[in-house]
Each structure stands twice: as C-alpha cells, then as structure tokens.
PDB file of N, CA and C in Angstrom:
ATOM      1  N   UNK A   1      18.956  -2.863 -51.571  1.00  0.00           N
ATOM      2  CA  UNK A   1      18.303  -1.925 -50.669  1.00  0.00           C
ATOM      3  C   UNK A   1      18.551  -2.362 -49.224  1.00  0.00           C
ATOM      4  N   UNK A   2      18.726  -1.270 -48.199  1.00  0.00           N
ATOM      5  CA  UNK A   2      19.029  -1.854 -47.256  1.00  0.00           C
ATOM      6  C   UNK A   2      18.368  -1.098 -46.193  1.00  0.00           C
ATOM      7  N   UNK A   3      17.478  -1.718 -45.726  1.00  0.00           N
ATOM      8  CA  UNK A   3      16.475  -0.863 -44.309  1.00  0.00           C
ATOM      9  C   UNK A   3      17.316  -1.409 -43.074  1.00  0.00           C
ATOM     10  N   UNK A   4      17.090  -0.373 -42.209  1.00  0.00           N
ATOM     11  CA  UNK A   4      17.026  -0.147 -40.771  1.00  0.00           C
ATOM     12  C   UNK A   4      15.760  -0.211 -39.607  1.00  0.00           C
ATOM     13  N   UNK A   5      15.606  -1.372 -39.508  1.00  0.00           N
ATOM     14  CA  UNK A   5      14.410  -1.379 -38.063  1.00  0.00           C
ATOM     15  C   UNK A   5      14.598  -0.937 -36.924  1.00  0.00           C
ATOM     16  N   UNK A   6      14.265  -0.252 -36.162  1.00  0.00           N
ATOM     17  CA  UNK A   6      14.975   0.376 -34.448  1.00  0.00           C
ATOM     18  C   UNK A   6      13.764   0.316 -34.202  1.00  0.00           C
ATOM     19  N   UNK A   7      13.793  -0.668 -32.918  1.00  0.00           N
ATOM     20  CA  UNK A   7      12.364  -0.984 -31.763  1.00  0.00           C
ATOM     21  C   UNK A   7      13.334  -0.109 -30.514  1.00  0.00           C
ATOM     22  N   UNK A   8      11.877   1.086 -30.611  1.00  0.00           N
ATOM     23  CA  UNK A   8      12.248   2.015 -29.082  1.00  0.00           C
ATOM     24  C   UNK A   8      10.961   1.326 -28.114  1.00  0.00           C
ATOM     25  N   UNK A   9      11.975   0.829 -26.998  1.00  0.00           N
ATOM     26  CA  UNK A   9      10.965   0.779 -25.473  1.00  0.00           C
ATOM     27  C   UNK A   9      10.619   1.848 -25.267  1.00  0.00           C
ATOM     28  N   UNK A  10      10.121   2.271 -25.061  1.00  0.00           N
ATOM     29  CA  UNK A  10       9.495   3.560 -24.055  1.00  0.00           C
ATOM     30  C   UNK A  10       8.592   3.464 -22.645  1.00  0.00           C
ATOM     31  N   UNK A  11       8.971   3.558 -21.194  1.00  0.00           N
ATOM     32  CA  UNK A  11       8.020   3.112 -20.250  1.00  0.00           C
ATOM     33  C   UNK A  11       7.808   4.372 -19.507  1.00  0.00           C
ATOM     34  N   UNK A  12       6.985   4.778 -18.526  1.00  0.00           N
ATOM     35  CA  UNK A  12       6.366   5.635 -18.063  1.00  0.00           C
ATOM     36  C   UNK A  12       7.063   5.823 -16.819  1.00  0.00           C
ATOM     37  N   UNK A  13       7.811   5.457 -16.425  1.00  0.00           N
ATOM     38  CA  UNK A  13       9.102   6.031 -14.973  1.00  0.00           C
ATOM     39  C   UNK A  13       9.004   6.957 -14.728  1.00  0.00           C
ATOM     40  N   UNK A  14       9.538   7.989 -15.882  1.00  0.00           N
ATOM     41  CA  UNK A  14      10.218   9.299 -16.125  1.00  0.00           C
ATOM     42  C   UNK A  14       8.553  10.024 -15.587  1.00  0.00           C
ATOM     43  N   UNK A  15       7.433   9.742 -15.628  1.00  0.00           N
ATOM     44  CA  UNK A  15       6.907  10.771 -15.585  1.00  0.00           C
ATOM     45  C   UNK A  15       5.419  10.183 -14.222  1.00  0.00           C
ATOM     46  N   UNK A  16       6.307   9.093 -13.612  1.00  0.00           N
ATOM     47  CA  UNK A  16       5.929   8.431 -12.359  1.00  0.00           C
ATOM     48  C   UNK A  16       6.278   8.260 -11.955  1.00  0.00           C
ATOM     49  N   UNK A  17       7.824   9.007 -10.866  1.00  0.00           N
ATOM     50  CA  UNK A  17       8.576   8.760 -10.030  1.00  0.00           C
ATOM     51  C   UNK A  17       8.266   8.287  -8.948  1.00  0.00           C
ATOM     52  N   UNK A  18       8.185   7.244  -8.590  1.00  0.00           N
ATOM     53  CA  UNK A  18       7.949   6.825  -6.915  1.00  0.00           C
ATOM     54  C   UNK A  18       6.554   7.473  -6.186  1.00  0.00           C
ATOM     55  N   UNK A  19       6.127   7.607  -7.497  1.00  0.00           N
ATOM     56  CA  UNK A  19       4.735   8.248  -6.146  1.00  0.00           C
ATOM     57  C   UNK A  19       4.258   6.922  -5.295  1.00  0.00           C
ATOM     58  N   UNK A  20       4.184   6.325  -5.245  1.00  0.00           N
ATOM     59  CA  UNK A  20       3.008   5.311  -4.094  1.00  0.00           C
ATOM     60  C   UNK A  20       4.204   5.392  -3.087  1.00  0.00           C
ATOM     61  N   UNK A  21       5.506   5.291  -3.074  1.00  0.00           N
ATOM     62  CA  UNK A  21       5.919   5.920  -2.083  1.00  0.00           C
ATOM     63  C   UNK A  21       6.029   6.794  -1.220  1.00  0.00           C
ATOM     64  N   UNK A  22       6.239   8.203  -2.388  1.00  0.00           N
ATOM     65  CA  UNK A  22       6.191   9.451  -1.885  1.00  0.00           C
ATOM     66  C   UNK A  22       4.950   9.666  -0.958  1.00  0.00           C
ATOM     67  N   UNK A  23       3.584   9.062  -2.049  1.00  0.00           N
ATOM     68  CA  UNK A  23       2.239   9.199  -0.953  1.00  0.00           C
ATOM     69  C   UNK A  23       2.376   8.729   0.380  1.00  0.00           C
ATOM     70  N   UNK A  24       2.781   7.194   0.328  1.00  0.00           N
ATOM     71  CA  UNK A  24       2.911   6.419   1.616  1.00  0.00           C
ATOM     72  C   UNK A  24       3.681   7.632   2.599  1.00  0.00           C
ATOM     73  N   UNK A  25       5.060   7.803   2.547  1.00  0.00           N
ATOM     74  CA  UNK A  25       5.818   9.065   3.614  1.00  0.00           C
ATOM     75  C   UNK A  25       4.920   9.850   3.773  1.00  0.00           C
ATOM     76  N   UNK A  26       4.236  10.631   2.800  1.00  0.00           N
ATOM     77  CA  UNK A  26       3.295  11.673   3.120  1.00  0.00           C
ATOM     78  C   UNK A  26       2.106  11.235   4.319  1.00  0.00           C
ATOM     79  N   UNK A  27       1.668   9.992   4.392  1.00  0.00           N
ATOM     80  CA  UNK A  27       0.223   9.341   4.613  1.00  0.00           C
ATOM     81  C   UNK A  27       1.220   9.385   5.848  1.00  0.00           C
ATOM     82  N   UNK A  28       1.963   8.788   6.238  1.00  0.00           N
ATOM     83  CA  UNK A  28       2.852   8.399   7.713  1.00  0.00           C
ATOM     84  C   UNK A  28       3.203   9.664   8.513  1.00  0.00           C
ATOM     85  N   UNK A  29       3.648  11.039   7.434  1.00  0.00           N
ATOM     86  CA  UNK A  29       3.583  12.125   8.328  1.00  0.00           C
ATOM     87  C   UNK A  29       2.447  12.799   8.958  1.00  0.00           C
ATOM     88  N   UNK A  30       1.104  12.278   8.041  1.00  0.00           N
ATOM     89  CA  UNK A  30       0.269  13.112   8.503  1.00  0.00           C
ATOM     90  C   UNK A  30      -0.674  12.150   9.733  1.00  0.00           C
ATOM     91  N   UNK A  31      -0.603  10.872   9.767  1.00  0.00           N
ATOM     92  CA  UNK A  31      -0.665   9.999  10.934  1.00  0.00           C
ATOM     93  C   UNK A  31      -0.301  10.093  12.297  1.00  0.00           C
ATOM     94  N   UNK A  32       0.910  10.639  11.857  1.00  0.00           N
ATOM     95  CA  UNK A  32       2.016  11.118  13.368  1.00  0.00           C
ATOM     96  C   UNK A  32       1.439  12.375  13.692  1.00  0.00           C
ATOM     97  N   UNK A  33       0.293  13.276  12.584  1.00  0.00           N
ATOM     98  CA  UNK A  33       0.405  14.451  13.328  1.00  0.00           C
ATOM     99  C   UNK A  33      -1.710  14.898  13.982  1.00  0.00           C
ATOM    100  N   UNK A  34      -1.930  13.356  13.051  1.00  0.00           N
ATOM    101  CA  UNK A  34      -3.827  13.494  13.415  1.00  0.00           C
ATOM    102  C   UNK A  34      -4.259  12.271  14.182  1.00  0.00           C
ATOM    103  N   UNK A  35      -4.951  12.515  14.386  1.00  0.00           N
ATOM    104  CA  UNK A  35      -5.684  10.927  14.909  1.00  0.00           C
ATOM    105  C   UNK A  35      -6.426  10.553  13.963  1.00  0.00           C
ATOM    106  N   UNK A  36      -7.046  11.096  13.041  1.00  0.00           N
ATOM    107  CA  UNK A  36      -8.045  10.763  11.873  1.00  0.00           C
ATOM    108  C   UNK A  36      -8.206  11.580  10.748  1.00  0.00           C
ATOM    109  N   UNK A  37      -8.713  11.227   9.718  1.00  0.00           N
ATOM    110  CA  UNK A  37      -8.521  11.893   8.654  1.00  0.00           C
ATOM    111  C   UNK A  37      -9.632  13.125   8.923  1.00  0.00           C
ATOM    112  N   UNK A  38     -10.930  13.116   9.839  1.00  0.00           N
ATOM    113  CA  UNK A  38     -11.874  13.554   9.695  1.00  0.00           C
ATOM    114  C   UNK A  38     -11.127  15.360  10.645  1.00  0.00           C
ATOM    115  N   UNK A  39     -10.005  14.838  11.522  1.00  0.00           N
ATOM    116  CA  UNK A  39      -9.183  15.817  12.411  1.00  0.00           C
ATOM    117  C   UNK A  39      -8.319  16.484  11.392  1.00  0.00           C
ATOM    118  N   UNK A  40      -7.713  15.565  10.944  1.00  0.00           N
ATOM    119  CA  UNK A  40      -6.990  16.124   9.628  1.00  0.00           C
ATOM    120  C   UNK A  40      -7.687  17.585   9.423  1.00  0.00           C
ATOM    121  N   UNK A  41      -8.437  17.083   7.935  1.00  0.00           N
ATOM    122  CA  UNK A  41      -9.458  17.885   7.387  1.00  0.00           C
ATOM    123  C   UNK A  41     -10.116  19.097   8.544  1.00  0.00           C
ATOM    124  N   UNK A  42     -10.624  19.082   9.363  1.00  0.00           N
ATOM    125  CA  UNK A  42     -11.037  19.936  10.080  1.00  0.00           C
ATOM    126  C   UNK A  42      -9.917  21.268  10.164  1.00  0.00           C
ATOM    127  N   UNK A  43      -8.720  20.646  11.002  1.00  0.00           N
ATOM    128  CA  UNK A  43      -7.754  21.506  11.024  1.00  0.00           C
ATOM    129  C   UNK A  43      -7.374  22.318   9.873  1.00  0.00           C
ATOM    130  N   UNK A  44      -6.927  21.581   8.658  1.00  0.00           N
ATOM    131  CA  UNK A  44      -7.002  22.624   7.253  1.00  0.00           C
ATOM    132  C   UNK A  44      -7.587  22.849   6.936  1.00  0.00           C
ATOM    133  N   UNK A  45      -8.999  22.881   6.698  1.00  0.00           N
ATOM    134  CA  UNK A  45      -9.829  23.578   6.437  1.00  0.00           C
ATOM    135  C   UNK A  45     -10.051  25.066   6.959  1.00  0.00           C
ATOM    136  N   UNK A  46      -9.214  26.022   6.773  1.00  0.00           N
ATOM    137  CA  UNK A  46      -8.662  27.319   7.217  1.00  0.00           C
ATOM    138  C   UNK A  46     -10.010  28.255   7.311  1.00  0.00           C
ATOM    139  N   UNK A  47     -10.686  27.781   6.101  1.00  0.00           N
ATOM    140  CA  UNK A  47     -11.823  29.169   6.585  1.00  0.00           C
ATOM    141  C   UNK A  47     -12.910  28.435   6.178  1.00  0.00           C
ATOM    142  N   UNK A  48     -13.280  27.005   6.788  1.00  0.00           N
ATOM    143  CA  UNK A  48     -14.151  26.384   7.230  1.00  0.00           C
ATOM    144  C   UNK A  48     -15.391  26.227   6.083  1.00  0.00           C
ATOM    145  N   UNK A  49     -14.870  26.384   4.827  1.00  0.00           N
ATOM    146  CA  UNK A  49     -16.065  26.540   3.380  1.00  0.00           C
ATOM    147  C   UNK A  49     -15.793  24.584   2.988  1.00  0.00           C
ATOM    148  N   UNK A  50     -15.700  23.939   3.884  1.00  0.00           N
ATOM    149  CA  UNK A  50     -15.307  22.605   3.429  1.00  0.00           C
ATOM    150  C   UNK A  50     -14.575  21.719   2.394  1.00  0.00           C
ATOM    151  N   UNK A  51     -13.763  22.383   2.032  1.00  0.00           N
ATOM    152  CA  UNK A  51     -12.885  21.952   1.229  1.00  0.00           C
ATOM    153  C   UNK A  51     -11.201  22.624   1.690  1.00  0.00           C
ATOM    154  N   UNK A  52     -10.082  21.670   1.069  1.00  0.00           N
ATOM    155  CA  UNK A  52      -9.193  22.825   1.557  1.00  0.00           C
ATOM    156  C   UNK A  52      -8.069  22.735  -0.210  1.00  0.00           C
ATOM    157  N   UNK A  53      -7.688  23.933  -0.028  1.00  0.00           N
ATOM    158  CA  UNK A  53      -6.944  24.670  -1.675  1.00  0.00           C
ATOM    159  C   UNK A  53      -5.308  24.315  -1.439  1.00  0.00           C
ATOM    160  N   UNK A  54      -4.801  24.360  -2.407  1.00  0.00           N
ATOM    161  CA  UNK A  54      -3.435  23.765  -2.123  1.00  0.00           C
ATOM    162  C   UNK A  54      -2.391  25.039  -1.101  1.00  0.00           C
ATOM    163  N   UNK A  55      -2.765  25.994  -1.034  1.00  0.00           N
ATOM    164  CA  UNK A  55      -2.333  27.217   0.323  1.00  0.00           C
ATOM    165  C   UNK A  55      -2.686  26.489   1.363  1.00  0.00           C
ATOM    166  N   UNK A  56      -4.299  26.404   1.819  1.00  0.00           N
ATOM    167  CA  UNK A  56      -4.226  26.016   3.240  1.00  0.00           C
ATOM    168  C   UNK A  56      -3.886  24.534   3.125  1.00  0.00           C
ATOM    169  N   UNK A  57      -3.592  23.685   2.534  1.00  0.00           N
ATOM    170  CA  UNK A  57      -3.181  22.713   2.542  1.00  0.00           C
ATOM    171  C   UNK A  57      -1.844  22.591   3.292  1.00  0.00           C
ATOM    172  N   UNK A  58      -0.794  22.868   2.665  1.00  0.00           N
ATOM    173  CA  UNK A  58       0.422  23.618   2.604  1.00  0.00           C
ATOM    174  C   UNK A  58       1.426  24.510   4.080  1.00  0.00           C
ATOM    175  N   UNK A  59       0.147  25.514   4.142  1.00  0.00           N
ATOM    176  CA  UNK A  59       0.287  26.451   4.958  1.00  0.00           C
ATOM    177  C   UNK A  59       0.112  25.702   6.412  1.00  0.00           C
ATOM    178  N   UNK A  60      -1.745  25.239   6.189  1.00  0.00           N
ATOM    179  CA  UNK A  60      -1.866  24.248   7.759  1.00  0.00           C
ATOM    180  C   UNK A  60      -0.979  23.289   8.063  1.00  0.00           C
ATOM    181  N   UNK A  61      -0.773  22.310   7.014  1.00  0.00           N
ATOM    182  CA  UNK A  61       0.379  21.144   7.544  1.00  0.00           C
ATOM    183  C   UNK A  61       1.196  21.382   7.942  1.00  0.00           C
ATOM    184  N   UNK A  62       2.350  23.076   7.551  1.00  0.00           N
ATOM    185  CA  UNK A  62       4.036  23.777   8.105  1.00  0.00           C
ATOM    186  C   UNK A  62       3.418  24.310   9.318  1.00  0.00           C
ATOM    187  N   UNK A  63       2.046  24.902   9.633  1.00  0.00           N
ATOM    188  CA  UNK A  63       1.635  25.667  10.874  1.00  0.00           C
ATOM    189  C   UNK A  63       1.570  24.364  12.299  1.00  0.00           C
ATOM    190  N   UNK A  64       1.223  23.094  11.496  1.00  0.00           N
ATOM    191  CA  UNK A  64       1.461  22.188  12.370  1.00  0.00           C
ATOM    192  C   UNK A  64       2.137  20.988  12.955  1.00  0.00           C
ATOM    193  N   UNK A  65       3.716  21.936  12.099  1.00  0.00           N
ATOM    194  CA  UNK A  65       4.421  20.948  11.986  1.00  0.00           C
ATOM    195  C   UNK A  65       4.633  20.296  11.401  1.00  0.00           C
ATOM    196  N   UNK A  66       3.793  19.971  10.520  1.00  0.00           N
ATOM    197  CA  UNK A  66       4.509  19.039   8.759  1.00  0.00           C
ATOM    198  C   UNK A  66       4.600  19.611   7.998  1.00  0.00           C
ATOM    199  N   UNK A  67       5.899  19.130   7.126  1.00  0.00           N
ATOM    200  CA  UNK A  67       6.583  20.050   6.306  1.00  0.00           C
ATOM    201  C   UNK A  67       6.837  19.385   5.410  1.00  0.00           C
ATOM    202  N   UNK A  68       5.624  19.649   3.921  1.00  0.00           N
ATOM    203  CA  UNK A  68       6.245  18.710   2.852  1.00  0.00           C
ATOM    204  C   UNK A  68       6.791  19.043   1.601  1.00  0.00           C
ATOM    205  N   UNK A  69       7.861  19.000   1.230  1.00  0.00           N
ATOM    206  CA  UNK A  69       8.356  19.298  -0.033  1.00  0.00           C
ATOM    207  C   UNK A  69       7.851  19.725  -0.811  1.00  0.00           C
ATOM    208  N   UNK A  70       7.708  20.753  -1.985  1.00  0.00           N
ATOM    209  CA  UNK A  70       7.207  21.191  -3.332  1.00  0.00           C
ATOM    210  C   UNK A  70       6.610  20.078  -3.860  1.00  0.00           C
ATOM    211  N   UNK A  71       7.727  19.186  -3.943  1.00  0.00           N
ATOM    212  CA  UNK A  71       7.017  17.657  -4.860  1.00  0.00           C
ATOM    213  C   UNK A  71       5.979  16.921  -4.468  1.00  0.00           C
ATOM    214  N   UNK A  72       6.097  17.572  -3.015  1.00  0.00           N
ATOM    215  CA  UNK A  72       5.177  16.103  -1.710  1.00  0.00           C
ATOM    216  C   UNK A  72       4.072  16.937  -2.049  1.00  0.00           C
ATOM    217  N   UNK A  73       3.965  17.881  -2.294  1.00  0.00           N
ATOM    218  CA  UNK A  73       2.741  18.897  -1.760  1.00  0.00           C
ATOM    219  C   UNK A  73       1.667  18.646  -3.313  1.00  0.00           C
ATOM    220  N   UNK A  74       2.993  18.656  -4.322  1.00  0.00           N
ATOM    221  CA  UNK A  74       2.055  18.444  -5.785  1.00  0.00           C
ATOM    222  C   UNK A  74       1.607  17.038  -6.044  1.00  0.00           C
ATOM    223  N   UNK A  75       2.784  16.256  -5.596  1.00  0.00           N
ATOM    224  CA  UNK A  75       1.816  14.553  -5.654  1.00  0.00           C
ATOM    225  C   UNK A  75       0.491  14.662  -4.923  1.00  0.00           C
ATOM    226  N   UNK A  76       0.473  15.072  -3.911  1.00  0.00           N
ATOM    227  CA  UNK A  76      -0.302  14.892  -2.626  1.00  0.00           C
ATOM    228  C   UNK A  76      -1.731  15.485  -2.904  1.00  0.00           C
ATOM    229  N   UNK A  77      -1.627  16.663  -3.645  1.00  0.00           N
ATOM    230  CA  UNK A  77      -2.735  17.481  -4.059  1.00  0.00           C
ATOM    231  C   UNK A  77      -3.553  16.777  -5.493  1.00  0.00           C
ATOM    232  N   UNK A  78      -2.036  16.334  -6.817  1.00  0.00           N
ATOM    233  CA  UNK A  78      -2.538  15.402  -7.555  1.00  0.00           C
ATOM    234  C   UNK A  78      -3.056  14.388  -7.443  1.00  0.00           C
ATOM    235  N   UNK A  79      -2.855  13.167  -6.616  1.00  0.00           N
ATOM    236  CA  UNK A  79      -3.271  11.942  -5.826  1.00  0.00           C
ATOM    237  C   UNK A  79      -5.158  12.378  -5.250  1.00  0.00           C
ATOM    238  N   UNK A  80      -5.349  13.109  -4.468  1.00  0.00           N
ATOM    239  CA  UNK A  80      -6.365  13.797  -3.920  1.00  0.00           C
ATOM    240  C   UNK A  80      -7.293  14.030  -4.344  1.00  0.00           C
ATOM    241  N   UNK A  81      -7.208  15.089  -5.218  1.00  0.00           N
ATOM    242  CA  UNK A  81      -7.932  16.084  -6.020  1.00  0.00           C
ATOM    243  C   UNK A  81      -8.607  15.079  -6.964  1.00  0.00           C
ATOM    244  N   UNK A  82      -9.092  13.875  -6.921  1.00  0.00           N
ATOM    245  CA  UNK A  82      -9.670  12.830  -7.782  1.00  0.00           C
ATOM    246  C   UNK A  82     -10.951  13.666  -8.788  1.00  0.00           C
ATOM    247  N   UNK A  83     -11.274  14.366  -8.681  1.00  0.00           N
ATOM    248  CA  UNK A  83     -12.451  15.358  -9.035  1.00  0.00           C
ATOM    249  C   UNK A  83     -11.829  16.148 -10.303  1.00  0.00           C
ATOM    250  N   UNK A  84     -10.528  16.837  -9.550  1.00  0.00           N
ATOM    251  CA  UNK A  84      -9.703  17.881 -10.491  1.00  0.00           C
ATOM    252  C   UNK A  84     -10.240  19.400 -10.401  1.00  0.00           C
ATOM    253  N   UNK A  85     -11.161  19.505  -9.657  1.00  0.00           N
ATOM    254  CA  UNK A  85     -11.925  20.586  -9.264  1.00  0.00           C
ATOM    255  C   UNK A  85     -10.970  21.546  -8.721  1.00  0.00           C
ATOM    256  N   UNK A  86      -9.293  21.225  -8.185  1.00  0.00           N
ATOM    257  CA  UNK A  86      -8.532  21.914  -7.837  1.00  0.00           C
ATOM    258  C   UNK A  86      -8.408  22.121  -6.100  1.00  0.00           C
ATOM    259  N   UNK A  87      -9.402  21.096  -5.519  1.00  0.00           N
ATOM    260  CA  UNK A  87      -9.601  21.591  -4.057  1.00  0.00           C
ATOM    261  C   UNK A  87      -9.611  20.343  -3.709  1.00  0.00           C
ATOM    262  N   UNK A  88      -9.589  20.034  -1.750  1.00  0.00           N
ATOM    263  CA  UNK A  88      -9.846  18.683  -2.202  1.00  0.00           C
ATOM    264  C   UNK A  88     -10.904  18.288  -0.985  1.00  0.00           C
ATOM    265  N   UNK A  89     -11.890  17.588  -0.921  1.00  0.00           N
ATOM    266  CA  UNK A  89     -13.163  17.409  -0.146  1.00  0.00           C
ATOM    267  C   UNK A  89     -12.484  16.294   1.105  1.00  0.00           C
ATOM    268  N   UNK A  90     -13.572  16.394   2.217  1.00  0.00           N
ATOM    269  CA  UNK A  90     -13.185  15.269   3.083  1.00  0.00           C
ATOM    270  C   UNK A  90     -13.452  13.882   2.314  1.00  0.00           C
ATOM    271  N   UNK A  91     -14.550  13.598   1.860  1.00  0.00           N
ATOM    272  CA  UNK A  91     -14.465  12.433   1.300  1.00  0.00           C
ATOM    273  C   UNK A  91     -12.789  11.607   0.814  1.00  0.00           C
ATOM    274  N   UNK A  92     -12.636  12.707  -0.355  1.00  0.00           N
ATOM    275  CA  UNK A  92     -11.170  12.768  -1.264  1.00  0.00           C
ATOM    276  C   UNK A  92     -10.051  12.415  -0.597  1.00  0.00           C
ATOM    277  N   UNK A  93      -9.993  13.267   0.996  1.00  0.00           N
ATOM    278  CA  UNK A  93      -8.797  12.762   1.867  1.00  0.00           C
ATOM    279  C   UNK A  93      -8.797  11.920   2.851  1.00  0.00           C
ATOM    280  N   UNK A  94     -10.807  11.535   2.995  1.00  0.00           N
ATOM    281  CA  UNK A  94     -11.022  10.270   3.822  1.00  0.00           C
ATOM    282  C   UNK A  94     -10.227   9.032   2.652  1.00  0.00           C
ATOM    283  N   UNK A  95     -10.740   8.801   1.442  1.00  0.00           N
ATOM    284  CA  UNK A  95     -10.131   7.439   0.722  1.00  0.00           C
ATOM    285  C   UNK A  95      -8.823   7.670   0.893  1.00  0.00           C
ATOM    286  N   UNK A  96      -7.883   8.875   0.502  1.00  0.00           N
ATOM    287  CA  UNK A  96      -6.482   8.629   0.919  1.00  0.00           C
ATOM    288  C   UNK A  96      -6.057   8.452   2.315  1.00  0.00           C
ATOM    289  N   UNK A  97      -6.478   8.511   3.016  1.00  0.00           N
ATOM    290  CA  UNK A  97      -6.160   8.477   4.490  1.00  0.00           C
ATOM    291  C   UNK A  97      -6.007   6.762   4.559  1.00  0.00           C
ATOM    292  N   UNK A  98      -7.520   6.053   4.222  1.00  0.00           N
ATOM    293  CA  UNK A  98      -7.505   4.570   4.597  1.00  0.00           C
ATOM    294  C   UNK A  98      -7.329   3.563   3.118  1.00  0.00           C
ATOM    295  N   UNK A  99      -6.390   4.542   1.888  1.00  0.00           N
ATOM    296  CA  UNK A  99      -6.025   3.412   0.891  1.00  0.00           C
ATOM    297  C   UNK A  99      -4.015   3.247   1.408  1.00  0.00           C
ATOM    298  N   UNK A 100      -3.859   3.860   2.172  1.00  0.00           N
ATOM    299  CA  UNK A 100      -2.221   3.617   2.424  1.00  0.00           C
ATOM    300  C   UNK A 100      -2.756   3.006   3.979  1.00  0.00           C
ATOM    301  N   UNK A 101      -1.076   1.999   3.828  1.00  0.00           N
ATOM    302  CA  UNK A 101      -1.068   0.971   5.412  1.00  0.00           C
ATOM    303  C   UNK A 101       0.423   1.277   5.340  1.00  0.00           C
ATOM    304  N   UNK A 102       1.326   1.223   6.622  1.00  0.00           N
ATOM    305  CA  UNK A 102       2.343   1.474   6.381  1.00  0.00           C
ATOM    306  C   UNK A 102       3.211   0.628   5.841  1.00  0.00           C
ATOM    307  N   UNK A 103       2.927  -0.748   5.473  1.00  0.00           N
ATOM    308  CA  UNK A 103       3.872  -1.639   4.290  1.00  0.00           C
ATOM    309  C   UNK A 103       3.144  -1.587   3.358  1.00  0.00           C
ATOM    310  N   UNK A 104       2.532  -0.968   2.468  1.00  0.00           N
ATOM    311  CA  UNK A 104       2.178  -0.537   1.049  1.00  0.00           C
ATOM    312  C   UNK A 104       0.710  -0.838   1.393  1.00  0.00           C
ATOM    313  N   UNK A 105       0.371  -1.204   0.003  1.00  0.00           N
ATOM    314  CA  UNK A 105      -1.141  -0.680  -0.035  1.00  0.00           C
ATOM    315  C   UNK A 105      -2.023  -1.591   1.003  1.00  0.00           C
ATOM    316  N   UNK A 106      -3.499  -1.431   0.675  1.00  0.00           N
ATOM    317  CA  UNK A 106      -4.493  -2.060   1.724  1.00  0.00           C
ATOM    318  C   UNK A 106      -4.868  -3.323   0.750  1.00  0.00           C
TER     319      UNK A 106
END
C-alpha cells in the first residue's frame, strides 16, 4: 500500500495586502490636508448628522483635494468602521488619526 502525505502552507497575504501601509499613505495624505482629526471629521461630515458614510467620505476628501483610490477608500472605511455599523464616528477616526506615526505604528 502506498499513501501520499501533502502538507499545504496556507498564509493570509492574499487576503491582507499591505494594509498597515496602505493605511499609513492614507493617514499622511490626510495630515497634509487637516490639522486634526477633529477638522478632519468636521469637514466630511457633509450634512452634519455626525457621522460620515463612505460617499461623503470619498466625495469630501476629492472636494478637498485628496484623492484616494477604490482600494484606499475600502481599506480606509474597513480599518474605521470598527463598529461595522457602516458609517464611521469621530471617535473611530480620532483612534485612526493617532494609531499611525509616519515610520509605522505608535
């Protein structure tokens, strides 16, 4: 009788591309374009119900000059959205604002 053993690696890459990077670029564009996360938030917050949806997210950052990729926009909203509620609170984008430093994390 003669068996065959096959050990498959399998690691999680494929479906975690570079985000703590991608975030970091993201965190650096939106630095260059606020003084604070609390300015941030104010500004997108489009119709002022305190939270902002992945449109005015999106929409405010290209209206003010930042312009982030499809991918940047879905990490950015996934990363965020810690709740999953689909929106994302000042709190949510105060911790992302002060968990990135510009040589990696804090």
């Amino acid at each position: 009788t003669h068996t065959h053993t096959h050990t498959h690696t399998h690691t999680l890459e494929f479906t975690l591309p570079h985000r703590p990077n991608k975030l970091r670029r993201i965190r650096v564009k939106l630095v260059n374009a606020f003084a604070s996360a609390n300015e941030c938030f104010t500004k997108l917050d489009d119709d002022g119900g305190g939270s902002i949806n992945r449109k005015e997210m999106v929409m405010g950052l290209f209206s003010l000059g930042v312009w982030l990729h499809p991918s940047e926009s879905s990490a950015l909203m996934d990363a965020l959205d810690s709740d999953g509620g689909g929106e994302i609170e000042l709190d949510e984008l105060t911790e992302y604002w002060d968990s990135y430093i510009f040589d990696g994390w804090k």
